[in-house]
PDB file of N, CA and C in Angstrom:
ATOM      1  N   UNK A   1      89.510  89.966 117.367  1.00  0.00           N
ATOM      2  CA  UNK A   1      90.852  89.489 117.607  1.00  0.00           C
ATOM      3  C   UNK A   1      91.338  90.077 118.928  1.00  0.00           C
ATOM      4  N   UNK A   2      92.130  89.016 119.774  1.00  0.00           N
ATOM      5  CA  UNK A   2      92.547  89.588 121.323  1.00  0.00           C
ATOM      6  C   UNK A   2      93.916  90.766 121.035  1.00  0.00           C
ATOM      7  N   UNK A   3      93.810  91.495 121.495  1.00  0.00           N
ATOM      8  CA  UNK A   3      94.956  92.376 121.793  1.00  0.00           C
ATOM      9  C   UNK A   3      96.259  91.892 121.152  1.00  0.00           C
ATOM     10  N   UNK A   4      96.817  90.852 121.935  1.00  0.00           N
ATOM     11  CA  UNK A   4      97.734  89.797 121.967  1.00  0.00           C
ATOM     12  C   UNK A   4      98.311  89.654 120.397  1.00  0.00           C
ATOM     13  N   UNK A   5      97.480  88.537 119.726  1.00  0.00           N
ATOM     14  CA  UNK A   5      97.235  89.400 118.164  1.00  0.00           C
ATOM     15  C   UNK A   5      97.261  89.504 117.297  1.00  0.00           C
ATOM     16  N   UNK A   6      96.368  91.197 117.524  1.00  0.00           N
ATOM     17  CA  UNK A   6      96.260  92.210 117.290  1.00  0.00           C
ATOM     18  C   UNK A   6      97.695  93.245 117.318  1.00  0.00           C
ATOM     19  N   UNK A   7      98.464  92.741 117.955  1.00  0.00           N
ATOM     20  CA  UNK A   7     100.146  93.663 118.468  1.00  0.00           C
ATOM     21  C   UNK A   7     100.393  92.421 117.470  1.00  0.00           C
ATOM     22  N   UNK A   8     100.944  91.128 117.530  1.00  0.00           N
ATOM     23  CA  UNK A   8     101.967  90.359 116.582  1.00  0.00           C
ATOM     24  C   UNK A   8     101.316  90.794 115.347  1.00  0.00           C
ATOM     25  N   UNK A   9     100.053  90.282 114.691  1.00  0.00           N
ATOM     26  CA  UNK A   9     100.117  90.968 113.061  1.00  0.00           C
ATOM     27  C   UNK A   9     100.313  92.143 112.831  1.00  0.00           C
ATOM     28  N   UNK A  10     100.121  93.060 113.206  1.00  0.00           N
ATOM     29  CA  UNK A  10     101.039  94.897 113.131  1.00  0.00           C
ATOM     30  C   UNK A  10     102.302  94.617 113.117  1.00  0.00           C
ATOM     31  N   UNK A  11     102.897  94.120 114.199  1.00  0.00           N
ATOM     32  CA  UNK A  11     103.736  93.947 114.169  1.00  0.00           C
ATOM     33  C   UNK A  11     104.843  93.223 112.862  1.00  0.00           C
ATOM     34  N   UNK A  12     103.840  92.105 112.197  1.00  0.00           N
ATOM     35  CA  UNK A  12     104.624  91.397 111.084  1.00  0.00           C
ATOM     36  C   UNK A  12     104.058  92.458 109.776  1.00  0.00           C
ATOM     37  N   UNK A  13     103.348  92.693 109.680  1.00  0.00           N
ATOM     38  CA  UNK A  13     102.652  93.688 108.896  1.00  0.00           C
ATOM     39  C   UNK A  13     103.415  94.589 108.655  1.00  0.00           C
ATOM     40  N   UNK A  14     103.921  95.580 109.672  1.00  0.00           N
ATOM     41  CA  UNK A  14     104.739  96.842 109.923  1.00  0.00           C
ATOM     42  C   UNK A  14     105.747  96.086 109.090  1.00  0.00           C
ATOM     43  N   UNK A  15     106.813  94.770 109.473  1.00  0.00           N
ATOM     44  CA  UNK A  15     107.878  94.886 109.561  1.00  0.00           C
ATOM     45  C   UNK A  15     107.969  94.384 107.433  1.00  0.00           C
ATOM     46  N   UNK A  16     106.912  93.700 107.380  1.00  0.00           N
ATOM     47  CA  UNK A  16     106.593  93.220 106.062  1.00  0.00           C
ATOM     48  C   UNK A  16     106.834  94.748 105.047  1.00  0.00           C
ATOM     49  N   UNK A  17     106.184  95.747 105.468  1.00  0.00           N
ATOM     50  CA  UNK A  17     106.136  97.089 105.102  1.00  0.00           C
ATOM     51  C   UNK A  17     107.662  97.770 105.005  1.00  0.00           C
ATOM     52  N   UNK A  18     108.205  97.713 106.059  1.00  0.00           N
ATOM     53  CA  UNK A  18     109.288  98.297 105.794  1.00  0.00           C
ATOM     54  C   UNK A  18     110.717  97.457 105.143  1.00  0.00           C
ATOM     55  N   UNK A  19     110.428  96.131 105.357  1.00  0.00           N
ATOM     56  CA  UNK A  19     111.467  95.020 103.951  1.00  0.00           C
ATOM     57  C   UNK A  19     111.228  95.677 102.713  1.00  0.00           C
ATOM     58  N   UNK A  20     109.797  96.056 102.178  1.00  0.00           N
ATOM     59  CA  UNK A  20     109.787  95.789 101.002  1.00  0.00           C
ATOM     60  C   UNK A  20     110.553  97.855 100.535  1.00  0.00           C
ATOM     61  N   UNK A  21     110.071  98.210 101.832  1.00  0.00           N
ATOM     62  CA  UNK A  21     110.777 100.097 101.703  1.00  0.00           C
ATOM     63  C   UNK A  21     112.460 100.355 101.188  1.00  0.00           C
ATOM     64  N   UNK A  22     112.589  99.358 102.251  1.00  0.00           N
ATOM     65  CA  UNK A  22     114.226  99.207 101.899  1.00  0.00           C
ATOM     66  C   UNK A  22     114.884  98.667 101.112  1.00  0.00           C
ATOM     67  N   UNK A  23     113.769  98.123  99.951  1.00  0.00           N
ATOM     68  CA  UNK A  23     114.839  97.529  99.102  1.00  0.00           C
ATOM     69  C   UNK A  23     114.545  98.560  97.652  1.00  0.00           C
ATOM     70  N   UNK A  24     113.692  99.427  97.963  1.00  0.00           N
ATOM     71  CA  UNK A  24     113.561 100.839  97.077  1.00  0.00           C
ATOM     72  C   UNK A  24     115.178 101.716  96.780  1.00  0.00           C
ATOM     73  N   UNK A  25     116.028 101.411  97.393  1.00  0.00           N
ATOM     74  CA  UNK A  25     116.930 102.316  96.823  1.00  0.00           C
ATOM     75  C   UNK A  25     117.838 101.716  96.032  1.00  0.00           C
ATOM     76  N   UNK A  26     118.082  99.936  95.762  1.00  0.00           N
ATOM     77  CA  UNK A  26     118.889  99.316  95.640  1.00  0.00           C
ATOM     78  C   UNK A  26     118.091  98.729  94.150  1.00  0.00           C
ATOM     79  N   UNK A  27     117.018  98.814  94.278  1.00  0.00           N
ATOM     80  CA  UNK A  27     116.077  98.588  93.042  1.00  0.00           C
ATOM     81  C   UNK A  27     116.461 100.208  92.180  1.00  0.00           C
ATOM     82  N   UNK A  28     116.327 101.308  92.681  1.00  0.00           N
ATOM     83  CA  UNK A  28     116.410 102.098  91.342  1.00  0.00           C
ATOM     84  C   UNK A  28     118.146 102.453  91.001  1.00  0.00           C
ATOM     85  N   UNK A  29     119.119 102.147  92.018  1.00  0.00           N
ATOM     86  CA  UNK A  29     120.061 102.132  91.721  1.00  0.00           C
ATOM     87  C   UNK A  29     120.491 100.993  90.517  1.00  0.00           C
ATOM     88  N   UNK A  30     120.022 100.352  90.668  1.00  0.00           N
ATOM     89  CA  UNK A  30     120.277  99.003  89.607  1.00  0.00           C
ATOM     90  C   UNK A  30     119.155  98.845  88.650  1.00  0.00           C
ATOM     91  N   UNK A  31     117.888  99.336  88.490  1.00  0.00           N
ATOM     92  CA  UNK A  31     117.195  98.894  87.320  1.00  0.00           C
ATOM     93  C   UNK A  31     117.269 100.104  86.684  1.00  0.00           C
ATOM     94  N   UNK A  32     117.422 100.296  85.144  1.00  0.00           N
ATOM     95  CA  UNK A  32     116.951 101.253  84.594  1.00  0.00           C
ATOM     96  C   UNK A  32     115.300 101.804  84.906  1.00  0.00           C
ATOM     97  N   UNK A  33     115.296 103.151  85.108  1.00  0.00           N
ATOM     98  CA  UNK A  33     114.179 103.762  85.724  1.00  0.00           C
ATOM     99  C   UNK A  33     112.793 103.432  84.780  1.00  0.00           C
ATOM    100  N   UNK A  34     112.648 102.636  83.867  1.00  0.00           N
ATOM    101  CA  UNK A  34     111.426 102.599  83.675  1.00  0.00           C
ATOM    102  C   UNK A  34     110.799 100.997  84.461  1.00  0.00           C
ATOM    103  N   UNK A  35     111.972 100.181  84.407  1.00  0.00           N
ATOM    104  CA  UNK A  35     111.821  98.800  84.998  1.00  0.00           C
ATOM    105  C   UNK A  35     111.548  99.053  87.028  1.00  0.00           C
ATOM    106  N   UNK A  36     112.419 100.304  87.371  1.00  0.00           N
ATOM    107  CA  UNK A  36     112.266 100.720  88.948  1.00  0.00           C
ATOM    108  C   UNK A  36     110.527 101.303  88.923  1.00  0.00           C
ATOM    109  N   UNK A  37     110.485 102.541  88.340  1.00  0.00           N
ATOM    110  CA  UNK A  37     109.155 103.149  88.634  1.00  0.00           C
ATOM    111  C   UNK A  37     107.850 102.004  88.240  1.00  0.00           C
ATOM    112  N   UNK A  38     108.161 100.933  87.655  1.00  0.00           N
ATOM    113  CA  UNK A  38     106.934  99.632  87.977  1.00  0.00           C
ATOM    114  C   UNK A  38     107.011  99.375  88.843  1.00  0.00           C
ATOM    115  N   UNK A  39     108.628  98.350  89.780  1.00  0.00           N
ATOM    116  CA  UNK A  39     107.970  98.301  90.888  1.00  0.00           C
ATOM    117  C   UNK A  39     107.683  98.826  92.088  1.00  0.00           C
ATOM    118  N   UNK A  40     108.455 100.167  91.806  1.00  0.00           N
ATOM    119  CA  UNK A  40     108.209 100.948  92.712  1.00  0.00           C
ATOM    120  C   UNK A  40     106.661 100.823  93.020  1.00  0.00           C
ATOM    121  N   UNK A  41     105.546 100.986  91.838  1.00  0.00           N
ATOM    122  CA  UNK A  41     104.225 101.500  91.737  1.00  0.00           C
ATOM    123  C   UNK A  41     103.739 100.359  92.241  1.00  0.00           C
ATOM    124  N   UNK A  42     104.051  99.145  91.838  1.00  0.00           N
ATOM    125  CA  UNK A  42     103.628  97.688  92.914  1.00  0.00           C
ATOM    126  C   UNK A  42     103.733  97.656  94.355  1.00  0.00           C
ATOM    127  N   UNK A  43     105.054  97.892  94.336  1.00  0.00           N
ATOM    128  CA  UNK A  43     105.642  97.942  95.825  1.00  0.00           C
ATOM    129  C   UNK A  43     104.700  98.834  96.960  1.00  0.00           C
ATOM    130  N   UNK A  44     104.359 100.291  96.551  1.00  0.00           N
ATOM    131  CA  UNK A  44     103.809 101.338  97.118  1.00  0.00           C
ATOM    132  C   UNK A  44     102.381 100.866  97.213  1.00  0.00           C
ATOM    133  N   UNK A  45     101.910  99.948  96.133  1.00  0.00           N
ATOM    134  CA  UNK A  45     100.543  99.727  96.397  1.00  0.00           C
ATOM    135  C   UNK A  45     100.397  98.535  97.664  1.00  0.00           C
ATOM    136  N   UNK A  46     101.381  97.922  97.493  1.00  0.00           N
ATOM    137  CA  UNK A  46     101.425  96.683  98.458  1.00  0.00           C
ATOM    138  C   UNK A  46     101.173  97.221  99.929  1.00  0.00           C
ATOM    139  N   UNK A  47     102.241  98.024  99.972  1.00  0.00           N
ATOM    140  CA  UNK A  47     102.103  99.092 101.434  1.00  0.00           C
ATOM    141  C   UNK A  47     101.068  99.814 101.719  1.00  0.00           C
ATOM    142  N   UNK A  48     100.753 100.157 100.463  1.00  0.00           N
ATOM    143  CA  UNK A  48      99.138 100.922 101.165  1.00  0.00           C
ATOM    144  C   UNK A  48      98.145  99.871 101.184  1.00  0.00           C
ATOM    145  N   UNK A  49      97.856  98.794 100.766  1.00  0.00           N
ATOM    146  CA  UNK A  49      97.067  97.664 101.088  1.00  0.00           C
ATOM    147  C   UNK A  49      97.756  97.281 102.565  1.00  0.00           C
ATOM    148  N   UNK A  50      98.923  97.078 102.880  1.00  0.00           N
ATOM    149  CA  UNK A  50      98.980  96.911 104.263  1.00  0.00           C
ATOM    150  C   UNK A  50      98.408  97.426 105.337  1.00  0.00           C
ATOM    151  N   UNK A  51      98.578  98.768 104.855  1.00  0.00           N
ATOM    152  CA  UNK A  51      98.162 100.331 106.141  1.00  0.00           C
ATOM    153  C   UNK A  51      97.197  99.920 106.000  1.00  0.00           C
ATOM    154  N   UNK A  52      96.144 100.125 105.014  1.00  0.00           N
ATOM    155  CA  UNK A  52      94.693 100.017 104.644  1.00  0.00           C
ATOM    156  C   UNK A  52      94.085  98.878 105.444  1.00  0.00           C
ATOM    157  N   UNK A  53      94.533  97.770 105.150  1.00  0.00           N
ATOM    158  CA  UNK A  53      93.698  96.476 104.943  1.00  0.00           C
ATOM    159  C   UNK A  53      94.120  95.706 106.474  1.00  0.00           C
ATOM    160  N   UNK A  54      95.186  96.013 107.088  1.00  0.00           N
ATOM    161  CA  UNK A  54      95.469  95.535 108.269  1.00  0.00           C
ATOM    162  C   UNK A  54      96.164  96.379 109.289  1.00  0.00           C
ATOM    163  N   UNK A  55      96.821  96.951 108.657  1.00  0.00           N
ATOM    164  CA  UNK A  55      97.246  98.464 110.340  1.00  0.00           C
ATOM    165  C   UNK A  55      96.040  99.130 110.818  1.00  0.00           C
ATOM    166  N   UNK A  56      95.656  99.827 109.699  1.00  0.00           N
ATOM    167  CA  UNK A  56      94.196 100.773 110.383  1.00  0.00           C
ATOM    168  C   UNK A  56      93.642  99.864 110.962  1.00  0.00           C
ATOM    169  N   UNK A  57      93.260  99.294 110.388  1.00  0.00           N
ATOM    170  CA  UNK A  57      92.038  98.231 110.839  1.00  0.00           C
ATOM    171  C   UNK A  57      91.877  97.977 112.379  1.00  0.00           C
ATOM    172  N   UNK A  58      93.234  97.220 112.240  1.00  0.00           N
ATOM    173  CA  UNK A  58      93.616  96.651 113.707  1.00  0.00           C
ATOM    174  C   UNK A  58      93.889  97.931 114.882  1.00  0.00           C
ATOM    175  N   UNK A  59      94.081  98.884 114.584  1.00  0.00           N
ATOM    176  CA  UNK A  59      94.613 100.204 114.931  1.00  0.00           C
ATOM    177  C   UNK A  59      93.022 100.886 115.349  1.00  0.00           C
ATOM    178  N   UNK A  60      92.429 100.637 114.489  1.00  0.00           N
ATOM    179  CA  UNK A  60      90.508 100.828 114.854  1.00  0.00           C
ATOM    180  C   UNK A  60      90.195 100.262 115.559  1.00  0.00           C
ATOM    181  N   UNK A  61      90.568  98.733 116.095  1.00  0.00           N
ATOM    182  CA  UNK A  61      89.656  97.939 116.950  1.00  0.00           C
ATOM    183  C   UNK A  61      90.890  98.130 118.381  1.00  0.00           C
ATOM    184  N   UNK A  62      92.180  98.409 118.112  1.00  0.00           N
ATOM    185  CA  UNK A  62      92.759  98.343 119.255  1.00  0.00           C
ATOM    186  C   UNK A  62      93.474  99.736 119.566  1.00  0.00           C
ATOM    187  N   UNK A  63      92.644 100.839 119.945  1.00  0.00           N
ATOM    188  CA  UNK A  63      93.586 102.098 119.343  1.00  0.00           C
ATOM    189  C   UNK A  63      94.797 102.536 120.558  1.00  0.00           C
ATOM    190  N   UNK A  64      95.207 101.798 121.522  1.00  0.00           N
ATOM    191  CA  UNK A  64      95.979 101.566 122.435  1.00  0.00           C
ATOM    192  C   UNK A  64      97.169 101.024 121.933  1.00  0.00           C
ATOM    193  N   UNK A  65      96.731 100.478 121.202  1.00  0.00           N
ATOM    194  CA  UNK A  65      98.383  99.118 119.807  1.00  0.00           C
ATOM    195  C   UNK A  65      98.688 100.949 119.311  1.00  0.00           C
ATOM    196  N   UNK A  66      98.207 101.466 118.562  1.00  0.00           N
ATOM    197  CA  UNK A  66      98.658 102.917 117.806  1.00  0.00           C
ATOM    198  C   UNK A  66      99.106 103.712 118.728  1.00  0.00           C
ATOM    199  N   UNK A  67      98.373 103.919 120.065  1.00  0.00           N
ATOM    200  CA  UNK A  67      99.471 104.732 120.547  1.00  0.00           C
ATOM    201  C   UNK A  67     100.592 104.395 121.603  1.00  0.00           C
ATOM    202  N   UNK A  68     100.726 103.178 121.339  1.00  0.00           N
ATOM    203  CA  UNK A  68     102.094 102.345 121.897  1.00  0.00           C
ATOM    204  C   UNK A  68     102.714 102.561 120.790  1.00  0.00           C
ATOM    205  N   UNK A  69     102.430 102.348 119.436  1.00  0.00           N
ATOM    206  CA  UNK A  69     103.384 102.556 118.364  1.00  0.00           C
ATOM    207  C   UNK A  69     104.280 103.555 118.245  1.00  0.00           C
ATOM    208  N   UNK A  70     103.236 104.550 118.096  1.00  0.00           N
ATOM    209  CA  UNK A  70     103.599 105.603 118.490  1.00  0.00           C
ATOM    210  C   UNK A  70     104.796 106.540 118.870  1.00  0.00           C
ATOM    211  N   UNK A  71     104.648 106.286 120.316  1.00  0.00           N
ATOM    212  CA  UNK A  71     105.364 106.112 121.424  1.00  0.00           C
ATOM    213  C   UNK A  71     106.617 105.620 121.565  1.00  0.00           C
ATOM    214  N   UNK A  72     106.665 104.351 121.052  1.00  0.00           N
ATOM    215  CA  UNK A  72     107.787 103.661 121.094  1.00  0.00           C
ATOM    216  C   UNK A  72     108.718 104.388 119.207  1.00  0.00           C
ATOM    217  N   UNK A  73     107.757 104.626 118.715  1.00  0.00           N
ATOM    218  CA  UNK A  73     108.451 105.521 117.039  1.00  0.00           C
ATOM    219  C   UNK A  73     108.966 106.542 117.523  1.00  0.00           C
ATOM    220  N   UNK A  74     108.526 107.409 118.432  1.00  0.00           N
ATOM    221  CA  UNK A  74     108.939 108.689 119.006  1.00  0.00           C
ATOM    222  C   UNK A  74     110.181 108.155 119.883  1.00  0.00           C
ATOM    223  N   UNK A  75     110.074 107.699 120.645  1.00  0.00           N
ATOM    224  CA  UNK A  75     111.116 107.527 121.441  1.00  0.00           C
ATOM    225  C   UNK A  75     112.804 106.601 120.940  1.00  0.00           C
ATOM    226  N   UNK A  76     112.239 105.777 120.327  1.00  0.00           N
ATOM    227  CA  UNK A  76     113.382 104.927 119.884  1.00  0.00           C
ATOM    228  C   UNK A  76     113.041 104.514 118.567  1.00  0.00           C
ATOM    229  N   UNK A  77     112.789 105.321 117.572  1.00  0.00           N
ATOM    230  CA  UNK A  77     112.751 105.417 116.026  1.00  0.00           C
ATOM    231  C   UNK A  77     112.497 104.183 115.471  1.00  0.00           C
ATOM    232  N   UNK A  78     111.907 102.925 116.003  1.00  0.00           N
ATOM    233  CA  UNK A  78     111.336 102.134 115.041  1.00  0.00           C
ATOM    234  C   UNK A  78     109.794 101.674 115.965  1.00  0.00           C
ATOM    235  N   UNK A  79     109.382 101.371 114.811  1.00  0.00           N
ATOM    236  CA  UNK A  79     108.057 100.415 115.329  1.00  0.00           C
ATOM    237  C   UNK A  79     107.707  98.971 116.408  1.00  0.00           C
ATOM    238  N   UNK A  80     108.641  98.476 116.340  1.00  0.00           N
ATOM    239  CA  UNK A  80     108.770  97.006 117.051  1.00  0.00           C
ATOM    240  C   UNK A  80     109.841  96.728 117.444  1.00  0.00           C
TER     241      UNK A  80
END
């Protein structure tokens, strides 16, 4: 995969990752905690199939995309 991408799917990937983060506080505020800690345990797996299955990955073949990420996380606190 070209560079090119390689940056847009991280990019939708990342942002796919952090929708589903943010809706973690509004889920255990409102479900009783045995109905939250399921999907919490879905949710968390989803994200690590993301990292796993398409950040690293792409992050392996383009390791210049990671430390632009990086970079831009350090400097101005989000990913994209």
């Amino acid at each position: 995969m070209n560079q090119d991408l390689a940056e847009l799917l991280t990019q939708a990937a990342t942002k796919g990752f952090g929708e589903l983060s943010t809706v973690l506080p509004v889920l255990e505020e409102h479900l009783p905690a045995e109905e939250f800690t399921h999907w919490q345990s879905i949710i968390e797996q989803i994200c690590d199939d993301i990292d796993q299955n398409i950040t690293s990955k792409i992050y392996d073949q383009h390791p210049e995309l990671r430390e632009k990420a990086e970079l831009r996380l350090t400097k101005y606190g989000v990913l994209f």
